[in-house]
C-alpha atoms as a PDB file:
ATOM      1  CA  UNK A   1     124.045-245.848 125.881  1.00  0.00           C
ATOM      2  CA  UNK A   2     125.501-248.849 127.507  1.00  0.00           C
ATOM      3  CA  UNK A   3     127.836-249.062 129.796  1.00  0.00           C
ATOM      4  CA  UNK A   4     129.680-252.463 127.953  1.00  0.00           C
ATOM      5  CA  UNK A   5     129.542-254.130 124.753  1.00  0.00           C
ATOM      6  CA  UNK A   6     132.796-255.921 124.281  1.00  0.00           C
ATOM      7  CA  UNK A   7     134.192-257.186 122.009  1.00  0.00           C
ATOM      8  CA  UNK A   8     137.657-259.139 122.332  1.00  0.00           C
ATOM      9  CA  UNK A   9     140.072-259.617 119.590  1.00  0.00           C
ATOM     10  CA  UNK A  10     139.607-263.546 119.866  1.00  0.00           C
ATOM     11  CA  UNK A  11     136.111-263.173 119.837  1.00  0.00           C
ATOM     12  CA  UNK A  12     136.114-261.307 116.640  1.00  0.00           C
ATOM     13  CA  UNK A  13     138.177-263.491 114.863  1.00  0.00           C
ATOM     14  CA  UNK A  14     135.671-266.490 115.844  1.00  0.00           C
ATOM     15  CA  UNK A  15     132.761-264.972 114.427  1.00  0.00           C
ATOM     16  CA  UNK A  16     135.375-264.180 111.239  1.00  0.00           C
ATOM     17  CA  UNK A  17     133.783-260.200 111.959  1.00  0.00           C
ATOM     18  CA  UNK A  18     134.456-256.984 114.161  1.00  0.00           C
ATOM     19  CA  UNK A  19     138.846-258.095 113.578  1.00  0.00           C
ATOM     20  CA  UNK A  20     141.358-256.915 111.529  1.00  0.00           C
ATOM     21  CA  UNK A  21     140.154-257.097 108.116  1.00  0.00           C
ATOM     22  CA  UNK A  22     136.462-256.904 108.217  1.00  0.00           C
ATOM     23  CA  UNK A  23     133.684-253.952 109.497  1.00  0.00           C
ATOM     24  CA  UNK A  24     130.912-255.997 109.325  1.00  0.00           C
ATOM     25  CA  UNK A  25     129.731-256.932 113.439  1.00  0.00           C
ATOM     26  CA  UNK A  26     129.388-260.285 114.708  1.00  0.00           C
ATOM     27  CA  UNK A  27     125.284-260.644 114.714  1.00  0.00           C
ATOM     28  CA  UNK A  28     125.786-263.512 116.638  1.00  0.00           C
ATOM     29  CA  UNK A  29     126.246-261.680 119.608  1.00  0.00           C
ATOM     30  CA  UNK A  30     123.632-259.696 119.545  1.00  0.00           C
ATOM     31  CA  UNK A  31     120.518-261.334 119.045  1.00  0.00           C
ATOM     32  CA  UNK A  32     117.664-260.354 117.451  1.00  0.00           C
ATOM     33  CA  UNK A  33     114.518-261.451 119.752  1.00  0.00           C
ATOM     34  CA  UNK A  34     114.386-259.920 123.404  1.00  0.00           C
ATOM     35  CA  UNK A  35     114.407-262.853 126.160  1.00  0.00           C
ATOM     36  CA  UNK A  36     114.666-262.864 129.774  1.00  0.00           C
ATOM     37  CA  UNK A  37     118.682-263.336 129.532  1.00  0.00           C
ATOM     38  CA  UNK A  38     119.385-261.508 126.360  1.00  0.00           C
ATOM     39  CA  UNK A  39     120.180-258.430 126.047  1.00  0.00           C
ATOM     40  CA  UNK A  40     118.229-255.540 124.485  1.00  0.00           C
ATOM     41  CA  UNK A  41     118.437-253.754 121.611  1.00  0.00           C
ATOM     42  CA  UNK A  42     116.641-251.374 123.068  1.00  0.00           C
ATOM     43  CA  UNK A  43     118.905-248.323 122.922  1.00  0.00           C
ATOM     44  CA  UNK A  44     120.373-245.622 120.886  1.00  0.00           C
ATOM     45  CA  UNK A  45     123.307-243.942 118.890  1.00  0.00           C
ATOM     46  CA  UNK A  46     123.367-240.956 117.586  1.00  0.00           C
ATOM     47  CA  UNK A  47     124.812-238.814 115.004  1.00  0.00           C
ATOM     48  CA  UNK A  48     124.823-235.087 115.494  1.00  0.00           C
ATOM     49  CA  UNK A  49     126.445-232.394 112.959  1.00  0.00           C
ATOM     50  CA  UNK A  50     127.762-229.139 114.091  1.00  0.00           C
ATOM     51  CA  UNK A  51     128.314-226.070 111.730  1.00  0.00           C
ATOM     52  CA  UNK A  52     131.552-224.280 111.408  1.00  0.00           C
ATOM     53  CA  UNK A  53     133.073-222.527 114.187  1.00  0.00           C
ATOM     54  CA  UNK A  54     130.202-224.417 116.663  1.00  0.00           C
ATOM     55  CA  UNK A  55     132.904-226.787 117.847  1.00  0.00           C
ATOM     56  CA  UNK A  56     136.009-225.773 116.170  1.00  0.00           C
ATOM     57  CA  UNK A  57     136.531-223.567 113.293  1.00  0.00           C
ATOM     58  CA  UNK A  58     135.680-226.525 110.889  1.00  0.00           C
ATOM     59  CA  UNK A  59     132.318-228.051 110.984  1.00  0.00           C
ATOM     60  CA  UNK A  60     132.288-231.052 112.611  1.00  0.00           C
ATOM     61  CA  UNK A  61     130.060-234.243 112.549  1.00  0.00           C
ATOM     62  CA  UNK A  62     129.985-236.389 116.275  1.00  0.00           C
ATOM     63  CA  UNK A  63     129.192-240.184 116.443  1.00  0.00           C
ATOM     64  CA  UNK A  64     128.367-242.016 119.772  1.00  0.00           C
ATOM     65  CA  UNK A  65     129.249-245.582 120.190  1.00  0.00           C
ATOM     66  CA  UNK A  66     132.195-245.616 117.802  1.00  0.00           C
ATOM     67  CA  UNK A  67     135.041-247.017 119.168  1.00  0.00           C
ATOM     68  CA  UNK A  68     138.842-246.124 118.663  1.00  0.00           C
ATOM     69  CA  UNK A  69     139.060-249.466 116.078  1.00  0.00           C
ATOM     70  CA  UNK A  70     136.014-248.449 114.769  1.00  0.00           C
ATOM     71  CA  UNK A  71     137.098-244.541 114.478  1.00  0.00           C
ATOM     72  CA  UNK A  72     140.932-245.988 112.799  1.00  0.00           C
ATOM     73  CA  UNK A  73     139.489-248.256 110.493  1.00  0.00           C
ATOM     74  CA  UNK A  74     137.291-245.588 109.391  1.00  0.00           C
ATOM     75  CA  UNK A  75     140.050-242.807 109.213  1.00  0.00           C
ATOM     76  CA  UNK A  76     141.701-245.989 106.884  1.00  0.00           C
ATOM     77  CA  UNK A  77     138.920-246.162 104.512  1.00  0.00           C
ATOM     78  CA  UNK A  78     138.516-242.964 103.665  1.00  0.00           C
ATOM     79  CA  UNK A  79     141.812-242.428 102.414  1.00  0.00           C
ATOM     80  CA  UNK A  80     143.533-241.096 105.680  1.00  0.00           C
ATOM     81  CA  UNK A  81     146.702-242.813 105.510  1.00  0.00           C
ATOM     82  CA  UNK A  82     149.090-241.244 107.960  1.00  0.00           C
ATOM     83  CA  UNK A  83     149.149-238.797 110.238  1.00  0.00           C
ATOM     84  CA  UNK A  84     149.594-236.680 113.640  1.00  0.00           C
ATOM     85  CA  UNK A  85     148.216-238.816 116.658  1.00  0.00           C
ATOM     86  CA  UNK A  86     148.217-237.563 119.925  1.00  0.00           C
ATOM     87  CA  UNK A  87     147.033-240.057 123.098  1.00  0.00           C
ATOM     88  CA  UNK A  88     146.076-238.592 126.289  1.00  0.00           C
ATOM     89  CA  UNK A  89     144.497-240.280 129.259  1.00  0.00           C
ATOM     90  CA  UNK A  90     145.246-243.572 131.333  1.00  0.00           C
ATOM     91  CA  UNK A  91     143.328-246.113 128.436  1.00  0.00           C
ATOM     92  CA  UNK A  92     143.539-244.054 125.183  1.00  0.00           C
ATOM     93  CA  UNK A  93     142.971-248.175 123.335  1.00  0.00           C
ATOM     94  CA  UNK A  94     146.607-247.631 122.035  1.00  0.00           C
ATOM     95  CA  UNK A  95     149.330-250.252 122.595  1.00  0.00           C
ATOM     96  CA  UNK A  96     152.720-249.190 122.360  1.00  0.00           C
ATOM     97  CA  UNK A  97     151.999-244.869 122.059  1.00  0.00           C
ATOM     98  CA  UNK A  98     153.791-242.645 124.413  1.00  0.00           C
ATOM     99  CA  UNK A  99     151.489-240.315 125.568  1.00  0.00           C
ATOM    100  CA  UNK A 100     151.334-236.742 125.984  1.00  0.00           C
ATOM    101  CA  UNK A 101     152.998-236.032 122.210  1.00  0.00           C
ATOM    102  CA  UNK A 102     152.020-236.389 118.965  1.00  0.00           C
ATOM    103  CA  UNK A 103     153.587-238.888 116.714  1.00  0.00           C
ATOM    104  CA  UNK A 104     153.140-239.692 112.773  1.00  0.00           C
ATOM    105  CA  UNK A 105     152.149-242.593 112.225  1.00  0.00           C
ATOM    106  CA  UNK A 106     150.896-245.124 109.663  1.00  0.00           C
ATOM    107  CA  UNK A 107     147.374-246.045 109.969  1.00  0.00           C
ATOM    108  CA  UNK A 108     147.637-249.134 108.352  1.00  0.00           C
ATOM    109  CA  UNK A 109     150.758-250.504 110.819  1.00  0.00           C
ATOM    110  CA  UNK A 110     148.684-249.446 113.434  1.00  0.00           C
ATOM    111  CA  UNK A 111     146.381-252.643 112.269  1.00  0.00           C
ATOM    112  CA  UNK A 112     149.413-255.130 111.136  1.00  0.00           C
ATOM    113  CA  UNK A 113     150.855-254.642 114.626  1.00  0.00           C
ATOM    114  CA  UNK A 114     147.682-255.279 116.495  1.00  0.00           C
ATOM    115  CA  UNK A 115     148.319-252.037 118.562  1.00  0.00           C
ATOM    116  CA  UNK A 116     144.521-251.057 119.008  1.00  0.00           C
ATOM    117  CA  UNK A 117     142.739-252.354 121.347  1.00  0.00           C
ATOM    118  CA  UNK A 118     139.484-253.832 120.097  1.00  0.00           C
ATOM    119  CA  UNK A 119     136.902-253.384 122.844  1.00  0.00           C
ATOM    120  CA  UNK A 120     133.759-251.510 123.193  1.00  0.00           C
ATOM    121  CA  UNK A 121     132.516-249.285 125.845  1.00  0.00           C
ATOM    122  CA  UNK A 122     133.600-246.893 127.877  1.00  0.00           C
ATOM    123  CA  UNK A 123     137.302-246.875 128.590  1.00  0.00           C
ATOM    124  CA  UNK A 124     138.955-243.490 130.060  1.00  0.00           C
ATOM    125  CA  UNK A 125     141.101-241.927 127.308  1.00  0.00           C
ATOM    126  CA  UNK A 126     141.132-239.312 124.623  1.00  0.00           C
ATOM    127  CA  UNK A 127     143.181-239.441 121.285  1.00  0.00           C
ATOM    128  CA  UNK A 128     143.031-237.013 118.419  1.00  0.00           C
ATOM    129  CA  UNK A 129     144.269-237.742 115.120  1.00  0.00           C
ATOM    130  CA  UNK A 130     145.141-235.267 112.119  1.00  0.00           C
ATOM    131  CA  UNK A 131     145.303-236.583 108.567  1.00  0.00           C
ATOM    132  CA  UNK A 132     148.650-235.003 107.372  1.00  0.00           C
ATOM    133  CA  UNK A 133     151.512-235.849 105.420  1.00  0.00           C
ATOM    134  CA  UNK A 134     155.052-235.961 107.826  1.00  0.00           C
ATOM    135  CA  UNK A 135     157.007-233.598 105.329  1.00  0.00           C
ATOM    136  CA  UNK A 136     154.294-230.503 106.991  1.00  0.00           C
ATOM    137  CA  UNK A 137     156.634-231.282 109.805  1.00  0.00           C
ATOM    138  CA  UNK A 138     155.814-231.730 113.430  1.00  0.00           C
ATOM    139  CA  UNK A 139     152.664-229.606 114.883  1.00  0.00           C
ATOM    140  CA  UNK A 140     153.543-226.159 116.915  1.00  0.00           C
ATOM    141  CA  UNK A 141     153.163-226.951 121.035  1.00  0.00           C
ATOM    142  CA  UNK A 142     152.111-223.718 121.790  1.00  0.00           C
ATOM    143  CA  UNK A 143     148.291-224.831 120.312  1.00  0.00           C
ATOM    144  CA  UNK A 144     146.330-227.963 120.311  1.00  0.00           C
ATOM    145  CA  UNK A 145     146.290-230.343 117.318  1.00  0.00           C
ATOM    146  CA  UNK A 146     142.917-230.110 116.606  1.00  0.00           C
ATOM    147  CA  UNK A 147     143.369-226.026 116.187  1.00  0.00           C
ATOM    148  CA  UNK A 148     146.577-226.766 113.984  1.00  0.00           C
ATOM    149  CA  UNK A 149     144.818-228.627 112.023  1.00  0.00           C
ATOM    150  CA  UNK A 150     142.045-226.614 111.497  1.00  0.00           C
ATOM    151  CA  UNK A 151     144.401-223.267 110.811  1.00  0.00           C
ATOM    152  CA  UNK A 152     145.865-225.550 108.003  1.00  0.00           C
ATOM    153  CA  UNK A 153     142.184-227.167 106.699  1.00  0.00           C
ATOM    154  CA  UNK A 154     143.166-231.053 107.850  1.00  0.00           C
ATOM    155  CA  UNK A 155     140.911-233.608 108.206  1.00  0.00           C
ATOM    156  CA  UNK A 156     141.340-235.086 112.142  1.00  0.00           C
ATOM    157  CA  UNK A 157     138.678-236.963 114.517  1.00  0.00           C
ATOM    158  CA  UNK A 158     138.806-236.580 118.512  1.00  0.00           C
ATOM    159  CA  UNK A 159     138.006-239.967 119.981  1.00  0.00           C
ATOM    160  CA  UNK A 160     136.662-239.796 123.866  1.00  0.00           C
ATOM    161  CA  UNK A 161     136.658-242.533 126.121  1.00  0.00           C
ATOM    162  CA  UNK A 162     136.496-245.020 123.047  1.00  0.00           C
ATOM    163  CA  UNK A 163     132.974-243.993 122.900  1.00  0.00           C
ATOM    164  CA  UNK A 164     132.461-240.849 121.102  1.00  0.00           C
ATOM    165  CA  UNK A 165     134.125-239.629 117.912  1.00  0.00           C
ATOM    166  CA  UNK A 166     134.101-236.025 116.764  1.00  0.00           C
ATOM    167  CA  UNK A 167     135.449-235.685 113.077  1.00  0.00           C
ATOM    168  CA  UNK A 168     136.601-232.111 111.438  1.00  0.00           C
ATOM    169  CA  UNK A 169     136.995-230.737 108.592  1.00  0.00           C
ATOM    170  CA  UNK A 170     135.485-233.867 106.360  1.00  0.00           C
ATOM    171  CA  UNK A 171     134.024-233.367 102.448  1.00  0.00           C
ATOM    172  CA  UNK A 172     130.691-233.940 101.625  1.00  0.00           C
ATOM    173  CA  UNK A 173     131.868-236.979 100.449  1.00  0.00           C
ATOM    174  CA  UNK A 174     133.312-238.468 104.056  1.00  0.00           C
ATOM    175  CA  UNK A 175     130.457-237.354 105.474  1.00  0.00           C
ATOM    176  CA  UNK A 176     128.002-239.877 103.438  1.00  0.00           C
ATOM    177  CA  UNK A 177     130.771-242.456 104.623  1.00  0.00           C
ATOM    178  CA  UNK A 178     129.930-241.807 108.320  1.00  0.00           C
ATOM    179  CA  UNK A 179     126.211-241.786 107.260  1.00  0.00           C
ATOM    180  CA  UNK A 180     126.699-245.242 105.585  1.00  0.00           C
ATOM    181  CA  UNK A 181     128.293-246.565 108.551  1.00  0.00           C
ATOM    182  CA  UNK A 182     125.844-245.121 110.970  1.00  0.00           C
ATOM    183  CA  UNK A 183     123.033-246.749 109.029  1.00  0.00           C
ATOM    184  CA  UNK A 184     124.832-250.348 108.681  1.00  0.00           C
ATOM    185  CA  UNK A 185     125.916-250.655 112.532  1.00  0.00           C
ATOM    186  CA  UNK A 186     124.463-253.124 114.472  1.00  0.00           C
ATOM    187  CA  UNK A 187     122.370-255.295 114.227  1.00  0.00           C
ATOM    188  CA  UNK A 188     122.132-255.240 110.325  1.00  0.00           C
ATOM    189  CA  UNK A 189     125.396-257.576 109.054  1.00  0.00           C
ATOM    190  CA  UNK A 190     125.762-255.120 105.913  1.00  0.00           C
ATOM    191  CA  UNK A 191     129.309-253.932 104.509  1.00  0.00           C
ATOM    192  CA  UNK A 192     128.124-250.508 104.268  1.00  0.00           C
ATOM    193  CA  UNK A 193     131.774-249.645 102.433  1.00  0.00           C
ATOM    194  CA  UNK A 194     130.075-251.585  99.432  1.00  0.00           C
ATOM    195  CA  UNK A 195     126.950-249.286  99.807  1.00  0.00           C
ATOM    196  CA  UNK A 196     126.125-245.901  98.824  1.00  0.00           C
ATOM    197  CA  UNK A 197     123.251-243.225  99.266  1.00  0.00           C
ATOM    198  CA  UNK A 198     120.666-242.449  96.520  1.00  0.00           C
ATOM    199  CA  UNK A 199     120.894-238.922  95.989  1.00  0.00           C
ATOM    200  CA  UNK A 200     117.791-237.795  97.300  1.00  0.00           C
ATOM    201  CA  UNK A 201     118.339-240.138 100.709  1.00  0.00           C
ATOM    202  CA  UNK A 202     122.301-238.377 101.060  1.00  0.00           C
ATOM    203  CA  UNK A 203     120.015-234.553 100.883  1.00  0.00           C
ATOM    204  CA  UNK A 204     117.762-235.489 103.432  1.00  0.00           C
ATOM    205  CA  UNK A 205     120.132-237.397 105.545  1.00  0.00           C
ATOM    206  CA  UNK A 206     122.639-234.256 105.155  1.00  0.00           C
ATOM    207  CA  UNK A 207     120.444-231.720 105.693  1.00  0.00           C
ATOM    208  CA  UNK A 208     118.776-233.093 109.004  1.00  0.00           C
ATOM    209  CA  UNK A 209     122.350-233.993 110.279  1.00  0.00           C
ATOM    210  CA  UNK A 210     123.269-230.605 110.547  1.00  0.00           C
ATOM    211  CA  UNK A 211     119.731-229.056 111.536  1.00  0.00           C
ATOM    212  CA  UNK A 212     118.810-231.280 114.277  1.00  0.00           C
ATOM    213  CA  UNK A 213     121.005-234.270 114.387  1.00  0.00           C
ATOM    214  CA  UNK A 214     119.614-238.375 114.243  1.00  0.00           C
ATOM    215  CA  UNK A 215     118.696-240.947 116.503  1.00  0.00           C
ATOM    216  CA  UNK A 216     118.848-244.742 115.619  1.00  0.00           C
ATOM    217  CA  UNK A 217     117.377-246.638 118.395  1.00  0.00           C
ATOM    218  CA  UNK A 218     118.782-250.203 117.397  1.00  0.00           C
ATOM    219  CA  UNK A 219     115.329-252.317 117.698  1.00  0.00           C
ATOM    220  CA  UNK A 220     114.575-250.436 114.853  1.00  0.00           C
ATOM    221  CA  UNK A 221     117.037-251.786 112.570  1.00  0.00           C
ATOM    222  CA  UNK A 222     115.510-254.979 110.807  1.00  0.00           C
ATOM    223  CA  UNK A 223     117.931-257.153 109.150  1.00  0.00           C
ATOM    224  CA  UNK A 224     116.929-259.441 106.410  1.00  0.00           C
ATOM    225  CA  UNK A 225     117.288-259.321 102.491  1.00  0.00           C
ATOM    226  CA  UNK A 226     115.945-255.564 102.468  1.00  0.00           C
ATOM    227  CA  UNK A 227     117.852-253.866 105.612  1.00  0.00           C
ATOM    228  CA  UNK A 228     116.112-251.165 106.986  1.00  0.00           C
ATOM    229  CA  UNK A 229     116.904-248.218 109.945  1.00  0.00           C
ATOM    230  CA  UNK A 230     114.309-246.591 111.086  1.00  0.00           C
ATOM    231  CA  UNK A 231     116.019-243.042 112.138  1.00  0.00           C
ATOM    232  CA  UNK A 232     114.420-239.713 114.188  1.00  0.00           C
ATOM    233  CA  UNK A 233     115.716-236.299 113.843  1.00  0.00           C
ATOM    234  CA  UNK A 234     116.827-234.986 117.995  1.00  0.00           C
ATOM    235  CA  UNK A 235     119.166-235.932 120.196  1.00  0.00           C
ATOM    236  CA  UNK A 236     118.367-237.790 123.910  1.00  0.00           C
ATOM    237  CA  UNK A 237     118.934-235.958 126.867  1.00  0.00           C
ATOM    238  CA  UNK A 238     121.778-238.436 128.038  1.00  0.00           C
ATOM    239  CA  UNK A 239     123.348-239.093 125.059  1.00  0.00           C
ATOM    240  CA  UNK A 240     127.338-237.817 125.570  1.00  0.00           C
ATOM    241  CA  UNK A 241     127.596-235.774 122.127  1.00  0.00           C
ATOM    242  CA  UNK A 242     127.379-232.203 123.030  1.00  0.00           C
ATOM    243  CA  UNK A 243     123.626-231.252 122.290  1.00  0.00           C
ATOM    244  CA  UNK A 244     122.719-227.949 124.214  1.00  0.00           C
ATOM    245  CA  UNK A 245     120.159-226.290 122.535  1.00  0.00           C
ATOM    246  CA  UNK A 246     118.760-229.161 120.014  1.00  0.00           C
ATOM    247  CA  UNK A 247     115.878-230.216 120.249  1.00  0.00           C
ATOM    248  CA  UNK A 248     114.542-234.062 121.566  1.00  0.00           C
ATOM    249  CA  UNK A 249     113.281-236.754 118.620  1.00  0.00           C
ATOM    250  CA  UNK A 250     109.670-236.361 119.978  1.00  0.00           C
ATOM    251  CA  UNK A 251     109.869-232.240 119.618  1.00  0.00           C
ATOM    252  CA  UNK A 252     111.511-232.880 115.994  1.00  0.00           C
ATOM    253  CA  UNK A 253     109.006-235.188 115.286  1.00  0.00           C
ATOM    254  CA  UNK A 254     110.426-236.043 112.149  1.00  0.00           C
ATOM    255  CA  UNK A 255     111.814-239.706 111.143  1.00  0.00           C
ATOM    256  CA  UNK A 256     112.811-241.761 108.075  1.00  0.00           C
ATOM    257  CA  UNK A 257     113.445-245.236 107.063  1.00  0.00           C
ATOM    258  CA  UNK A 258     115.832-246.021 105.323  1.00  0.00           C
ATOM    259  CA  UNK A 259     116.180-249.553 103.203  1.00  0.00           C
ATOM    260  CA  UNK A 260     118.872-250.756 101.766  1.00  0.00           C
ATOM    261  CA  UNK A 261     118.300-252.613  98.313  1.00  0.00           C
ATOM    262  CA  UNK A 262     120.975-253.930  96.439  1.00  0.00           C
ATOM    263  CA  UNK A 263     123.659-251.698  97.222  1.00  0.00           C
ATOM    264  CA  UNK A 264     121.838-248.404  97.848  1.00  0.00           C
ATOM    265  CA  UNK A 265     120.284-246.789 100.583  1.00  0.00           C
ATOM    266  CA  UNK A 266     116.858-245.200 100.303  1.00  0.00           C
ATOM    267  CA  UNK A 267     115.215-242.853 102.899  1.00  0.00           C
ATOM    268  CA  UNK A 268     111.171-242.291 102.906  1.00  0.00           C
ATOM    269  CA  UNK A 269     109.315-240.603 105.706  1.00  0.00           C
ATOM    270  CA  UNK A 270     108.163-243.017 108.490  1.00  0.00           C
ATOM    271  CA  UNK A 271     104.906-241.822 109.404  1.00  0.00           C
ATOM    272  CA  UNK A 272     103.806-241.621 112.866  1.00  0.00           C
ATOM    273  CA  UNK A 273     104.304-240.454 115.937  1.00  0.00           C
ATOM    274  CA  UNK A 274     108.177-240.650 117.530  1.00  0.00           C
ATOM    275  CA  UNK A 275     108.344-244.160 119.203  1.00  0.00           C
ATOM    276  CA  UNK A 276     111.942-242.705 121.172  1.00  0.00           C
ATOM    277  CA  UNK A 277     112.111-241.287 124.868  1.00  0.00           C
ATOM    278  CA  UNK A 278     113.279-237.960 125.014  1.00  0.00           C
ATOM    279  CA  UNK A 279     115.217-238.749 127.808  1.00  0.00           C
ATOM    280  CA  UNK A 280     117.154-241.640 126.941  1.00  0.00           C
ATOM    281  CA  UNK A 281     116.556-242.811 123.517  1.00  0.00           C
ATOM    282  CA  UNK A 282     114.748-245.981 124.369  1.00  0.00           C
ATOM    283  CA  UNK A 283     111.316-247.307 122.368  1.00  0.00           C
ATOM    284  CA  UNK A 284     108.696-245.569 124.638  1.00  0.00           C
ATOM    285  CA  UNK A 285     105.402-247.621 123.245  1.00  0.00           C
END
């Protein structure tokens, strides 16, 4: 994890990625080759899944370094419209939300008004947000909204510190999204909502979400006109999902690269020993 990667709304629109109206990240700022004043790709994110009732009564599915634009945008693409959102904390990356109680609002004129913040990193905050139409009328205070809208079977996402995203009660089918995503993130410059998983990559990348959780150490992504991500089943000891009891990459011992070729993702094993610190994540040969 690092403590800072931002990302300014003026500096997205320069690079014409990372803004309003596009996912893809601005490669430019994060450089390929390793020199004495650039920085490294030499660290990790991580996508852990959790079964039902591990978390919340819905199984959930946790993504570190996802941002609150990030997390909206996301919410936005996969067909989550409108909704309950609830802001807590002294930065929740909101402009313009009271705090403390949930309002419904409209995704989309969250984006139009330029209410989100777009910066990465750590910034002290927590917002949940519960896909649901207004007419199910405003959610009971005498629970939290993520319970709500689990007793009801709602798709919502908890966003922490604009760093970590926990999303609930997803289909199969949202779940490849965040798996797309997770694969196309930085440093590859590939529009993963134009991509999709071959059907034996989406088992294997399923599967090992929810047994053990993956590790993509960026330095292991390889841009070019074949994208690849190199991934490891474990979790790091400091990454900030919740990971008691799962095991490390190097005790998993199990990774797989994936390529992307044309517009679909294919996952082989990658051989080897694991190249990842148990302890933070980093490339350890």
């Amino acid at each position: 994890m690092v403590a800072h990667r931002g990302c300014s709304l003026a500096r997205a629109s320069r690079h014409g990625s990372g803004g309003l109206g596009d996912f893809r990240l601005p490669t430019g700022d994060f450089p390929h080759s390793v020199g004495a004043s650039m920085p490294s790709y030499n660290w990790s994110m991580t996508a852990m899944g959790y079964p039902e009732h591990r978390r919340a009564g819905a199984a959930v599915v946790g993504m570190s370094n996802m941002s609150t634009h990030e997390v909206l945008r996301l919410a936005e693409h996969l067909g989550f419209a409108n909704g309950w959102l609830l802001a807590e904390g002294s930065n929740p990356q909101l402009e313009g939300v009271r705090g403390g109680v949930p309002a419904h609002i409209m995704v989309a004129s969250l984006f139009e008004d330029r209410r989100i913040v777009v910066t990465d990193g750590l910034a002290s905050g927590t917002l949940v947000f519960v896909a649901a139409p207004v007419e199910l009328g405003q959610p009971p205070a005498d629970r939290t909204l993520v319970a709500w809208a689990d007793e009801r079977g709602l798709p919502w996402v908890e966003i922490i510190d604009n760093e970590v995203a926990y999303w609930g009660a997803l289909q199969t089918s949202h779940i490849e999204r965040l798996l797309l995503w997770f694969l196309a993130a930085r440093p590859l410059d590939a529009d993963w909502r134009k991509t999709r998983l071959a059907p034996t990559a989406a088992g294997r990348l399923l599967h090992g979400l929810f047994e053990h959780g993956w590790t993509r150490n960026l330095a292991l992504a390889k841009p070019g006109s074949k994208p690849s991500s190199e991934i490891w089943g474990g979790v790091h000891g400091t990454c900030m999902l919740d990971h008691a009891n799962v095991l490390p990459p190097a005790r998993v011992g199990m990774g797989l690269r994936c390529v992307l070729s044309g517009s679909e993702w294919s996952a082989s094993d990658a051989g080897g020993r694991c190249p990842l610190s148990d302890d933070t994540g980093k490339l350890s040969r």
